[in-house]
Protein backbone atom coordinates (compact mmCIF):
# COMPACT_ATOMS: atom_id res chain seq x y z
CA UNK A 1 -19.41 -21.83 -81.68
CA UNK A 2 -18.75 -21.05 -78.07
CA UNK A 3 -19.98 -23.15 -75.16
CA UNK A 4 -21.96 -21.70 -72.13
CA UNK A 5 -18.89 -22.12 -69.70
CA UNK A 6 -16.57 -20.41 -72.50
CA UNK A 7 -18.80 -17.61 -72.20
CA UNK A 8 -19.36 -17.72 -68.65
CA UNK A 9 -15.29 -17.61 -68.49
CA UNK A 10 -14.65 -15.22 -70.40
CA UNK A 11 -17.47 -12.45 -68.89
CA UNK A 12 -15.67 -13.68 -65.53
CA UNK A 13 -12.33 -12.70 -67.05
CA UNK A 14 -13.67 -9.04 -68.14
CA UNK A 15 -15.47 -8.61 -64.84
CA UNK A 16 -12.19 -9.24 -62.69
CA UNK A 17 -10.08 -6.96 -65.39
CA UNK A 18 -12.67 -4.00 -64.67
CA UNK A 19 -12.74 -4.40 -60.78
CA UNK A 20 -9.57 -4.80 -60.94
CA UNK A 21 -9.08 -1.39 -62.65
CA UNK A 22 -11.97 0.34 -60.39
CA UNK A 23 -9.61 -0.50 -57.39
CA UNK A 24 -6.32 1.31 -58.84
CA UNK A 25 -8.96 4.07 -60.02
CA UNK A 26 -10.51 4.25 -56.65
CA UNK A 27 -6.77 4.20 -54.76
CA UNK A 28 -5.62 6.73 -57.16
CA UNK A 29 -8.34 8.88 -56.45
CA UNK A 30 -7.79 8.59 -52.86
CA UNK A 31 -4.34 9.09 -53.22
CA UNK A 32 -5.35 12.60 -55.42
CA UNK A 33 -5.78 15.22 -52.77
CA UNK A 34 -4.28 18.78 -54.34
CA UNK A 35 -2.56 21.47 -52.53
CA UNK A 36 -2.10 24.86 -53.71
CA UNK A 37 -0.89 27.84 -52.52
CA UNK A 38 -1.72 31.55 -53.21
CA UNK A 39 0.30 33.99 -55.31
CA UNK A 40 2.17 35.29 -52.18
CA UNK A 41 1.88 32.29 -50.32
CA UNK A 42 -0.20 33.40 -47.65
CA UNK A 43 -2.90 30.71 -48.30
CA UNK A 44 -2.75 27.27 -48.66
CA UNK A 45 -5.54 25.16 -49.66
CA UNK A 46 -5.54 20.86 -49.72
CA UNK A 47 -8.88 19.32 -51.96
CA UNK A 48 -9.93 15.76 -52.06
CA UNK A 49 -10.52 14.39 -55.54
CA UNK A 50 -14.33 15.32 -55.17
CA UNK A 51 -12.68 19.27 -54.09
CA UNK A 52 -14.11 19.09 -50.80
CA UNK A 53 -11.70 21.26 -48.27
CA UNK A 54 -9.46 19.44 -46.89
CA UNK A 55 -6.87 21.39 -45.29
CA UNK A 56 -6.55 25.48 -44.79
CA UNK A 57 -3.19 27.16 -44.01
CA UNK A 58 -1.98 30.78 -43.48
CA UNK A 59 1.47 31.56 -43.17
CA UNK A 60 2.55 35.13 -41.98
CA UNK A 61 2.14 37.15 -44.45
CA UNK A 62 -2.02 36.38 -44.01
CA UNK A 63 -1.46 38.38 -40.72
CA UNK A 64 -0.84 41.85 -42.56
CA UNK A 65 -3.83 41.56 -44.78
CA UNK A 66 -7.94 42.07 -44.23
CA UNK A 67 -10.68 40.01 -43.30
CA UNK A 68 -12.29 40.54 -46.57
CA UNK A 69 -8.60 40.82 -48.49
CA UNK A 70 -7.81 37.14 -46.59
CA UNK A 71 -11.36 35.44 -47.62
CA UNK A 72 -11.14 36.60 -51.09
CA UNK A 73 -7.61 35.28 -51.38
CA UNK A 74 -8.43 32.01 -49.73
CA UNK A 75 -11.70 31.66 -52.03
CA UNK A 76 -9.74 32.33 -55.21
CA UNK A 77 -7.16 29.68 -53.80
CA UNK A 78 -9.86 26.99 -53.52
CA UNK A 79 -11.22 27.82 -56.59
CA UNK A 80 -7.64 27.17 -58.23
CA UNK A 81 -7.31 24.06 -56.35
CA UNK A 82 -11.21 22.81 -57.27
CA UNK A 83 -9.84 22.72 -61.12
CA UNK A 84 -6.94 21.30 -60.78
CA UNK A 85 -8.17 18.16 -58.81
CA UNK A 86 -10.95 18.16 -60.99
CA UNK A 87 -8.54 17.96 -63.77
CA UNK A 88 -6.30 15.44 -62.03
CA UNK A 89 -9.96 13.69 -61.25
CA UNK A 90 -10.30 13.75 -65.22
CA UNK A 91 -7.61 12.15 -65.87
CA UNK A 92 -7.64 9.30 -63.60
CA UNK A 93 -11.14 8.59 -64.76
CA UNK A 94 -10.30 8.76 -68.39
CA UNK A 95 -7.66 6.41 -67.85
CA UNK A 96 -10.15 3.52 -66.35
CA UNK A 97 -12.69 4.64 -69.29
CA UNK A 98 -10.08 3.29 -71.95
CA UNK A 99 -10.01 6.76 -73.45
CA UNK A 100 -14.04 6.54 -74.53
CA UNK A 101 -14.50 9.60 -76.53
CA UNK A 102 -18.15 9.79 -75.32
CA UNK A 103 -17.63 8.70 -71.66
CA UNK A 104 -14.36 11.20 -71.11
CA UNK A 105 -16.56 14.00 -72.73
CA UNK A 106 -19.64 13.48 -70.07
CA UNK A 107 -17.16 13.44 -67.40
CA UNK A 108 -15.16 16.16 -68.40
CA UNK A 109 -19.06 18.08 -68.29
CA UNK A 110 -19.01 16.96 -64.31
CA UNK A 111 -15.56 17.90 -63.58
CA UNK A 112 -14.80 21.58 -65.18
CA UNK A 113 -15.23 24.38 -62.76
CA UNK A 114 -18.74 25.77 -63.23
CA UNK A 115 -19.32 29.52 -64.11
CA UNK A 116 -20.80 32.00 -61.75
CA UNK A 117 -24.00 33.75 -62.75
């Protein structure tokens, strides 16, 4: 049978390995940001890990297109970049989840893109 301080020792040994993973989880995440570009490379969009705009390009061929042709393109951009960084935001967290069928499948239900009605 295990003493008290065995115990003690070895939930302080777990608790160090798992904020010790939460930090390269957290780093990776920050480190995550996603950049994509348009079909014809007019628009170029950066996401964070969470897909909050972070960056917004145009190069020159944005100049010979409309307002509404631009906005589309750069929402259909974002859109692109949204799922990939939530993919990329998948995987990171599935890695520091150990592979937990039921944890990666409840984050997976956070991170895919969600329909429009």
């Amino acid at each position: 049978m295990r003493t008290p301080e065995e115990i003690m020792q070895d939930l302080e040994s777990r608790v160090a390995v798992i904020q010790e993973q939460a930090g390269r989880a957290e780093q990776a995440l920050a480190d995550s940001a996603t950049t994509l570009a348009s079909d014809d490379g007019a628009v170029h969009v950066t996401v964070n890990a969470g897909g909050s705009l972070t960056g917004l390009r145009f190069t020159n061929e944005a100049k010979h297109m409309s307002g509404n042709g631009l906005a589309e393109l750069v929402l259909d951009t974002y859109r692109r970049a949204v799922e990939e960084s939530g993919r990329k935001t998948a995987a990171i967290m599935s890695d520091l989840l150990g592979g937990d069928p039921e944890a990666t499948g409840l984050l997976q239900s956070f991170t895919a893109p969600r329909s429009e009605d």
